[in-house]
Protein backbone atom coordinates (compact mmCIF):
# COMPACT_ATOMS: atom_id res chain seq x y z
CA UNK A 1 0.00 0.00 0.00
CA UNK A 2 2.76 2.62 1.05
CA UNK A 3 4.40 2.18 -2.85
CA UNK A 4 1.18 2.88 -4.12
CA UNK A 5 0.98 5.79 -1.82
CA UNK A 6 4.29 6.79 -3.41
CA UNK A 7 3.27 6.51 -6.81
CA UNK A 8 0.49 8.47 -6.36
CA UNK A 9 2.01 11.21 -3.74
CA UNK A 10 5.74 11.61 -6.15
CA UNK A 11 3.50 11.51 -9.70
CA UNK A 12 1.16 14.17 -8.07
CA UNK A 13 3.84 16.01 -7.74
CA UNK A 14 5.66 15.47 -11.00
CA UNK A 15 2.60 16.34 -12.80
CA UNK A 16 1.80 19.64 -10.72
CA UNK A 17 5.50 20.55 -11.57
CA UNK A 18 4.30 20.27 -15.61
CA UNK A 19 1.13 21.71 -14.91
CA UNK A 20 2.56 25.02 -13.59
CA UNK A 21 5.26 24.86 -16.42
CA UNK A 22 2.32 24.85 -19.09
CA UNK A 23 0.43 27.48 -16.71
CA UNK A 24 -3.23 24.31 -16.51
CA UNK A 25 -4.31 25.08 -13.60
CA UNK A 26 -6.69 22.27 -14.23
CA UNK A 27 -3.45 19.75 -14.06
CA UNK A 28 -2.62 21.24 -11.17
CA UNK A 29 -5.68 20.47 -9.53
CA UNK A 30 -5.30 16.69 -10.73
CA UNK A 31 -1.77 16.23 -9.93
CA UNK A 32 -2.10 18.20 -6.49
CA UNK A 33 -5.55 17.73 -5.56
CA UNK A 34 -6.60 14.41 -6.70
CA UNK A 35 -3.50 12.41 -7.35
CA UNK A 36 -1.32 13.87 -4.63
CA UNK A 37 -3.95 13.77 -2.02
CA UNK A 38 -4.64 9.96 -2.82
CA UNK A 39 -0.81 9.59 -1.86
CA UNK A 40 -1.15 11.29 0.62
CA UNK A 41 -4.15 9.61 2.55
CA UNK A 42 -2.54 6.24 1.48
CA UNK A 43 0.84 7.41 2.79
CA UNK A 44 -0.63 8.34 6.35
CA UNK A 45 -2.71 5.36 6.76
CA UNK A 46 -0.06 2.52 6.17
CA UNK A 47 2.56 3.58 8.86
CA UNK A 48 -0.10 4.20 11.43
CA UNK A 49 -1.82 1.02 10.92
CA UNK A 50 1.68 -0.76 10.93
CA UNK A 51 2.76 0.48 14.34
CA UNK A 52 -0.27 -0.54 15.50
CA UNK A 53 0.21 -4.25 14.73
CA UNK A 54 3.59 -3.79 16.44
CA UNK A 55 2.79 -1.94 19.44
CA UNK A 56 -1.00 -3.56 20.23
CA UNK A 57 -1.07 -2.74 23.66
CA UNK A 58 0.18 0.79 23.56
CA UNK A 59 -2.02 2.29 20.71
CA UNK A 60 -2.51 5.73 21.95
CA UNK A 61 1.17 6.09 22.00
CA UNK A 62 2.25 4.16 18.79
CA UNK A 63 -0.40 6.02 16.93
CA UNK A 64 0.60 9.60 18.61
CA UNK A 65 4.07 9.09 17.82
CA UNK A 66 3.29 8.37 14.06
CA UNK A 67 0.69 11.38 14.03
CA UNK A 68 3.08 13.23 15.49
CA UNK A 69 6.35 12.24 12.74
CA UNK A 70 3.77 12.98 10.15
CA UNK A 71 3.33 16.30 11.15
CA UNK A 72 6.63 16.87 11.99
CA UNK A 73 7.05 16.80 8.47
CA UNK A 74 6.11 20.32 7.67
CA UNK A 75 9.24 21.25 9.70
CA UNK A 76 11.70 19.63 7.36
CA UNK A 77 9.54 20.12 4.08
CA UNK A 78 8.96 23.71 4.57
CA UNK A 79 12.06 25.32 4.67
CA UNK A 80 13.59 23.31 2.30
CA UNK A 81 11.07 24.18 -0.33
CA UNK A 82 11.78 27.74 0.45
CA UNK A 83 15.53 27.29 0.16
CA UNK A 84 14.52 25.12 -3.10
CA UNK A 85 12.65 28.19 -4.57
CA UNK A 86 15.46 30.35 -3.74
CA UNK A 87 18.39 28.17 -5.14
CA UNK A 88 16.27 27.96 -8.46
CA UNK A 89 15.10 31.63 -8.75
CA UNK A 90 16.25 33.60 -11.25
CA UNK A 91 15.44 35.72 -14.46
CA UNK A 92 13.34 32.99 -16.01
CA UNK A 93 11.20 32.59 -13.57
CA UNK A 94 10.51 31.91 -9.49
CA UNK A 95 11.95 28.62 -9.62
CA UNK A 96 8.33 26.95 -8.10
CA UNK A 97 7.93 24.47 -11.19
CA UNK A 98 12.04 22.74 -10.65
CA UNK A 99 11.26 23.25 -7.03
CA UNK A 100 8.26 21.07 -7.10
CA UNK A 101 10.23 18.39 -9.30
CA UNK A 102 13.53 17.97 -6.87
CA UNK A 103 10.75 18.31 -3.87
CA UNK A 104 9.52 14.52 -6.13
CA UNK A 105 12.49 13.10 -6.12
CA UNK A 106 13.46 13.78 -2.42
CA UNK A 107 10.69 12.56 -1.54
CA UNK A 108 10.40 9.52 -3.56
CA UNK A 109 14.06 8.42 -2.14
CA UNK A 110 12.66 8.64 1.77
CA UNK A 111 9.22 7.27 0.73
CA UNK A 112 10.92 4.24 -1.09
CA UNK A 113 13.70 3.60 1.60
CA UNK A 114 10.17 3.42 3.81
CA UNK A 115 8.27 1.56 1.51
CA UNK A 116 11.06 -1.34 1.54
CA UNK A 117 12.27 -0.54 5.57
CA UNK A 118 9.36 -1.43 7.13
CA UNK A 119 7.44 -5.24 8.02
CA UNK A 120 4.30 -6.42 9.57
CA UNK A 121 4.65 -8.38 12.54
CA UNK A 122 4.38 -12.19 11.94
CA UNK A 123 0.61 -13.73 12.56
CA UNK A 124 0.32 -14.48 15.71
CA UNK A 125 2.36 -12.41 16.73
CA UNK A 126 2.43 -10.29 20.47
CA UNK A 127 4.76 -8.64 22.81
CA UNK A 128 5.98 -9.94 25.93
CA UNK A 129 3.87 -9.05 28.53
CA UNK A 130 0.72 -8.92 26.73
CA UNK A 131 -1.57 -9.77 29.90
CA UNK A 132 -1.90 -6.15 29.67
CA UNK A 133 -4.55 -6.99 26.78
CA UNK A 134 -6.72 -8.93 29.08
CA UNK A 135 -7.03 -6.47 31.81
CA UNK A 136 -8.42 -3.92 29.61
CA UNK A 137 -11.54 -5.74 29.15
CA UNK A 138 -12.55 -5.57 32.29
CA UNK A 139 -10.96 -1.91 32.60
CA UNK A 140 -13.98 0.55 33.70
CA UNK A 141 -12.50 3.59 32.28
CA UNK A 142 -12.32 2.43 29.19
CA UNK A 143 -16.38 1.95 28.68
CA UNK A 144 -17.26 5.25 29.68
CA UNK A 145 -20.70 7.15 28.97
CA UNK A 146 -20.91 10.01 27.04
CA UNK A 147 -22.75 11.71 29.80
CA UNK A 148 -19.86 10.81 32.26
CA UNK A 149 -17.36 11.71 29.06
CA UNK A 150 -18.02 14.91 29.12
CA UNK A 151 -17.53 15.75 32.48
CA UNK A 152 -14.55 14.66 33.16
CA UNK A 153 -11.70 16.97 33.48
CA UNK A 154 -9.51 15.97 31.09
CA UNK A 155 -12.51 16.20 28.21
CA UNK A 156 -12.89 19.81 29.68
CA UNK A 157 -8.98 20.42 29.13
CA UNK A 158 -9.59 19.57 25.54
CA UNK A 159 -12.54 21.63 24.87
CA UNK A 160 -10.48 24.27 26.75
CA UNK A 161 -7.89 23.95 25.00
CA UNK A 162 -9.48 23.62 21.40
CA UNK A 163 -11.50 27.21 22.48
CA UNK A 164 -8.69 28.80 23.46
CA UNK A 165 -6.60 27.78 20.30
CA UNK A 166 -9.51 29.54 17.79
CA UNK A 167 -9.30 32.74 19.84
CA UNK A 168 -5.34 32.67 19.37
CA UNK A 169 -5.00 34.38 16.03
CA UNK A 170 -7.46 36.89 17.04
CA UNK A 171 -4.95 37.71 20.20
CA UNK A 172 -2.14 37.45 17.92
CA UNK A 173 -2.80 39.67 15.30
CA UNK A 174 -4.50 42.16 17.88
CA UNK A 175 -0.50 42.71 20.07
CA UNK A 176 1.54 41.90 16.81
CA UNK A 177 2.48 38.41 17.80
CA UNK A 178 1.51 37.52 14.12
CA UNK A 179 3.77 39.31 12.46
CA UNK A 180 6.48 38.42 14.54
CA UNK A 181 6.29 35.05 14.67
CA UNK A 182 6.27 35.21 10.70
CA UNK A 183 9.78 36.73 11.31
CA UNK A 184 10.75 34.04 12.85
CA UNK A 185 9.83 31.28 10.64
CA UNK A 186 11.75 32.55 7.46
């Protein structure tokens, strides 16, 4: 599934590199949108579901930790398509179009060393120690109403939380923070 996922993520991206060479926005939209975003869901889904296989009694975390790598991403991809667009600026043009295309091939060499890195667990298979799985069963705070859900403090952390994140921007751009943190992300 994941060299599917590179297929489809790597060819997106080859063909939005043509498409914005040729100026189709149309072929952008299918390489990025439909293409790319097929990769992309396929990418996410087959390391996550791995680690869970591997890790079956700590889900939460394995699943975290891949959420987590996945996202991390943007740290790495980020700047160095910035530093990509910079290195192949010049008179011609912005340099987004050869960007895109080295951006494939990176990608496309860690994708593939992935691809052929990683292996299920055999069938069968569980960790030492797994008595842990039995005891969950019978676990009470893992069958938890609704009703009760929601009253608990850590639900009303998250909800907290999740408010207090949308008003953020609005602080932000209100003292300046915006603009400054801008400053510090190129």
């Amino acid at each position: 599934m994941s060299f599917i996922a590179t297929l489809c993520w790597c060819g997106g991206l080859l063909l939005s590199s043509v498409a914005i060479y040729f100026h189709q926005l149309w072929l952008l939209w299918l390489g990025a949108g439909v293409i790319g975003g097929i990769g992309l869901g396929l990418g996410y889904i087959s390391p996550v579901s791995t680690l869970l296989r591997w890790f079956p009694d700590k889900r939460g975390m394995a699943a975290g930790m891949a959420i987590m790598g996945f996202g991390g991403g943007a740290l790495v991809g980020a700047p160095l398509a910035n530093g990509l667009m910079n290195y192949f600026a010049g008179p011609a043009g912005n340099g987004v179009w050869q960007s895109i295309l080295a951006l494939a091939a990176i990608y496309a060499l860690f994708m593939l060393a992935g691809t052929f890195g990683y292996r299920l667990p055999p069938m069968g298979w569980h960790p030492s120690g797994e008595k842990a799985q039995k005891t969950m069963r019978n676990n009470p705070t893992i069958q938890v109403h609704v009703r009760v859900a929601c009253r608990t403090p850590q639900f009303l952390a998250a909800v907290d939380g999740a408010v207090a994140q949308r008003h953020r921007g609005d602080r932000h751009s209100r003292y300046g923070l915006a603009d400054a943190a801008g400053d510090l992300c190129r």
